[in-house]
N, C-alpha and C. Protein backbone atom coordinates (compact mmCIF):
# COMPACT_ATOMS: atom_id res chain seq x y z
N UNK A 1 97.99 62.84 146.17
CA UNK A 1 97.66 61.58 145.53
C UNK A 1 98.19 60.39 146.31
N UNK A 2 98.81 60.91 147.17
CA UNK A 2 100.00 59.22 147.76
C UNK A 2 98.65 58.61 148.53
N UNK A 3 97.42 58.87 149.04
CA UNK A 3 96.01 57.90 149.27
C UNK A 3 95.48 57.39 148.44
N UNK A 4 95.60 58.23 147.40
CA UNK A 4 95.10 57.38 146.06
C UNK A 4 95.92 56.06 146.29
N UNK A 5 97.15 56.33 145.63
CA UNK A 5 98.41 55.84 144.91
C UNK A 5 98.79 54.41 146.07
N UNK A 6 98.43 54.58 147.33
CA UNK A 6 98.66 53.38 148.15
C UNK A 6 97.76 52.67 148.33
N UNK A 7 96.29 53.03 147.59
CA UNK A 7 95.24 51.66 147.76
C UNK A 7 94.98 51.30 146.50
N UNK A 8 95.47 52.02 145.37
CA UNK A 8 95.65 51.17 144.32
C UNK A 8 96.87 50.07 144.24
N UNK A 9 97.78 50.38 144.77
CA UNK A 9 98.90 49.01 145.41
C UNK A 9 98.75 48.42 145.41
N UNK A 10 97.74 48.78 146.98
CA UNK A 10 97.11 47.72 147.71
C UNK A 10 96.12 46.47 147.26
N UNK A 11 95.55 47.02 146.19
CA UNK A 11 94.15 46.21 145.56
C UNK A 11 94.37 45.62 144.34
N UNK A 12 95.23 46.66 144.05
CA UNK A 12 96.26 45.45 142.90
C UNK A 12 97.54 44.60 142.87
N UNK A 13 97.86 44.85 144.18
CA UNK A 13 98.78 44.16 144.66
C UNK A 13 100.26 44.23 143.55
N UNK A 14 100.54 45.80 143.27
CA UNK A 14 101.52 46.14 143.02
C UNK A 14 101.91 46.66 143.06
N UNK A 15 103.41 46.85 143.90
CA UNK A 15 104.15 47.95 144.86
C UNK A 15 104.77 48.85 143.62
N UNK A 16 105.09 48.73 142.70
CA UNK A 16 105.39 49.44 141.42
C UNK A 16 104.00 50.72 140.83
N UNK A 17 103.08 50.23 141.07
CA UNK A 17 101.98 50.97 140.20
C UNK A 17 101.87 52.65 140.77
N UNK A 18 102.22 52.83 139.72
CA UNK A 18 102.26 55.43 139.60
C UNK A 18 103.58 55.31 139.88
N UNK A 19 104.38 54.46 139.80
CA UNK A 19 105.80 54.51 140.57
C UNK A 19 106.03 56.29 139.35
N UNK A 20 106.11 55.86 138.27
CA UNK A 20 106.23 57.18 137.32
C UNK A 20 105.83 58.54 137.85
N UNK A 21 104.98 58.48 138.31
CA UNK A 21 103.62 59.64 138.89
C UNK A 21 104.74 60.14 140.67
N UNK A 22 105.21 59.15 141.12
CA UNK A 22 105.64 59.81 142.35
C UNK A 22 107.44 60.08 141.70
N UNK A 23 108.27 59.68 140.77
CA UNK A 23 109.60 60.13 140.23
C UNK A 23 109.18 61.40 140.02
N UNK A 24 108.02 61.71 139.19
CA UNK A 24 107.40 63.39 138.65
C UNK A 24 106.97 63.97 140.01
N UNK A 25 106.85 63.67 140.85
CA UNK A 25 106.47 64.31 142.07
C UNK A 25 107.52 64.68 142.67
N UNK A 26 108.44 63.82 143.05
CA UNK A 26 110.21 64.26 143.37
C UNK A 26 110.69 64.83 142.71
N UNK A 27 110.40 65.21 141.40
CA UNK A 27 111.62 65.73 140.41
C UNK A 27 110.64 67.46 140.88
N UNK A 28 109.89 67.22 140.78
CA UNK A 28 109.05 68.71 140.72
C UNK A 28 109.14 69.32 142.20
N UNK A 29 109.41 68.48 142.93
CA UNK A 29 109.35 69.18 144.75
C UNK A 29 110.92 69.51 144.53
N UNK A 30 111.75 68.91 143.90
CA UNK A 30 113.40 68.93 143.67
C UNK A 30 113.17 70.86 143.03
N UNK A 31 112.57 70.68 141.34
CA UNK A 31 113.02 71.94 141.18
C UNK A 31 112.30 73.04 142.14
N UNK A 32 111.07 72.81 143.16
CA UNK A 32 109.99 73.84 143.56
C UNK A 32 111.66 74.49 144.45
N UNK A 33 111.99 73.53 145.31
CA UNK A 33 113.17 73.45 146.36
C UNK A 33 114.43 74.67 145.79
N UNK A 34 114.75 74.34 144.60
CA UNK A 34 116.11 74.94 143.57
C UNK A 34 115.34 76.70 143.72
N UNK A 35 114.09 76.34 143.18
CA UNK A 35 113.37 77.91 143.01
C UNK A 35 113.27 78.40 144.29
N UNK A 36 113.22 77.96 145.25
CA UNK A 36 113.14 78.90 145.98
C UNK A 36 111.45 78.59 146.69
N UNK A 37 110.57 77.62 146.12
CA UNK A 37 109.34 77.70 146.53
C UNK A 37 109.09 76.90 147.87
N UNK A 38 107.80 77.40 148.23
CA UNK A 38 107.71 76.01 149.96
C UNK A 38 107.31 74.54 149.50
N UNK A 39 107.84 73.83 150.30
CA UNK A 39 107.14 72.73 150.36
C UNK A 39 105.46 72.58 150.55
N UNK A 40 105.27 71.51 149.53
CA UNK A 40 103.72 71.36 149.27
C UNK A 40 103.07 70.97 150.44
N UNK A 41 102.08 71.02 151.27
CA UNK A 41 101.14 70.94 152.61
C UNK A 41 100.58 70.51 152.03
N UNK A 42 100.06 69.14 152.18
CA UNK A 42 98.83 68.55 151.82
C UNK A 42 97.50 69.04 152.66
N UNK A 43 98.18 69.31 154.42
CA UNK A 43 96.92 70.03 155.14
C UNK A 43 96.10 70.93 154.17
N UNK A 44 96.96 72.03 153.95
CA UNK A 44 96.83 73.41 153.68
C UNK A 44 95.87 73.32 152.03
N UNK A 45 96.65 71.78 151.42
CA UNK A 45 96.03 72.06 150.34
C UNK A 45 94.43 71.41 149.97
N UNK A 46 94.23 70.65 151.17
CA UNK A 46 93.30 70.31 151.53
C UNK A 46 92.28 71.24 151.89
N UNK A 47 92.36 72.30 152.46
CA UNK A 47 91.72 73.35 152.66
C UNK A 47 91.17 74.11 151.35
N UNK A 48 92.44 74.11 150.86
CA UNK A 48 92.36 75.48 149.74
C UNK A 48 91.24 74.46 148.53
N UNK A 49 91.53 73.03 148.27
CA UNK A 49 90.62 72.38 148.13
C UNK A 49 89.31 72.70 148.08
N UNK A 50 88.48 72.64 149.45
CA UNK A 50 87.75 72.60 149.79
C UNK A 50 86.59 74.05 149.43
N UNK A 51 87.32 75.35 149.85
CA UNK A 51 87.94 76.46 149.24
C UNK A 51 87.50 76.81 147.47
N UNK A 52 88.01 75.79 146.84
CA UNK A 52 87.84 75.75 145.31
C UNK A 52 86.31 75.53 144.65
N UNK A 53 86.09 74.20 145.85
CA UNK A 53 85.10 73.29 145.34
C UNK A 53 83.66 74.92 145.14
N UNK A 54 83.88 74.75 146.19
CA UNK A 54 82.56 76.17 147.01
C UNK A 54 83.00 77.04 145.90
N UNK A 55 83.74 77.56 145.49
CA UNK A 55 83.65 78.75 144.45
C UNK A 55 83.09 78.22 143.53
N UNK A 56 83.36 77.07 143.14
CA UNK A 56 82.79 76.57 141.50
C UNK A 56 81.69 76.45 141.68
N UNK A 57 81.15 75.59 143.09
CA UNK A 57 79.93 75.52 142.65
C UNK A 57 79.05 76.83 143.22
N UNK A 58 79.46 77.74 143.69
CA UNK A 58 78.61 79.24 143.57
C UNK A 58 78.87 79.58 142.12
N UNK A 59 79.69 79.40 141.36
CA UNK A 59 79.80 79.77 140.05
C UNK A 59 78.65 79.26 139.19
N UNK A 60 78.50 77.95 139.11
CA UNK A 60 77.90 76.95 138.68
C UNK A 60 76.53 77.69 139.20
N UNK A 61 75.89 77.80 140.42
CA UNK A 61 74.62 77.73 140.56
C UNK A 61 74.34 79.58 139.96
N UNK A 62 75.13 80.44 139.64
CA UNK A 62 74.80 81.51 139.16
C UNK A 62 74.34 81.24 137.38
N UNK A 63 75.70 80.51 137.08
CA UNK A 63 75.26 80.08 135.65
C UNK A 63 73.73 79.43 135.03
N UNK A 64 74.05 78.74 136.33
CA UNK A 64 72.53 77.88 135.79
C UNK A 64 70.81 78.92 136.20
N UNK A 65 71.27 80.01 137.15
CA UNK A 65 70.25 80.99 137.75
C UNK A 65 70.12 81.83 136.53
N UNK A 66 71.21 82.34 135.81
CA UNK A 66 71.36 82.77 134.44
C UNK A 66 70.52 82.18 133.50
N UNK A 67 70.71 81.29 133.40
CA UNK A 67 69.84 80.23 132.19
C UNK A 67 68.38 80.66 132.35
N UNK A 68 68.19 80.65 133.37
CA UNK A 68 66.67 80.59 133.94
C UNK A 68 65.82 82.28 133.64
N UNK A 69 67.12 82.92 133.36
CA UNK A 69 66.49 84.51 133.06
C UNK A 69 65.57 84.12 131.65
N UNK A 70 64.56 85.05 131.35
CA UNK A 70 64.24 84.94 129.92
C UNK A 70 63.68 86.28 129.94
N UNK A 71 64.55 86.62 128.76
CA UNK A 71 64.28 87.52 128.04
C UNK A 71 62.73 88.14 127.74
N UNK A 72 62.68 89.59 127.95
CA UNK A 72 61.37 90.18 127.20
C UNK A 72 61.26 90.42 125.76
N UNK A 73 60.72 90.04 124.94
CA UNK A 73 60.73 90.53 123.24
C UNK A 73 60.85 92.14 122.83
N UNK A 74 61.42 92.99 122.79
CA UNK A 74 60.74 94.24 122.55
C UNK A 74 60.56 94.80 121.19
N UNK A 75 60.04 93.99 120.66
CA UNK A 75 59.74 93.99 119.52
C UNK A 75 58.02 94.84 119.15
């Protein structure tokens, strides 16, 4: 989010604004750190991102290929 979070600043011209949103970001990289977890990669998560998008929407276009079945009556 810190691209988000620095052109909303920017355009609102306030160096304070998500200030909340990045304390919850430190406090949570603080406990990931305590646990034992890695540091967050924005590269990496950029990928896995990308990664996500493509599954949903193969998900999505099965669902909607679904819809499109119709049923025989066997009545």
């Amino acid at each position: 989010m810190r691209p988000f979070v620095r052109k909303y600043r920017v355009q609102n011209e306030d160096p304070t604004e998500y200030a909340n949103f990045e304390w919850l970001a430190g406090t949570m990289g603080e406990l990931d750190r305590r646990a034992g977890a890695s540091d967050f990669d924005e590269g990496m998560f950029a990928i896995q991102l990308d990664e996500r998008i493509a599954t949903y929407q193969d998900r999505l276009r099965l669902e909607r290929a679904l819809r499109q079945v119709t049923l025989a009556d066997t009545d």
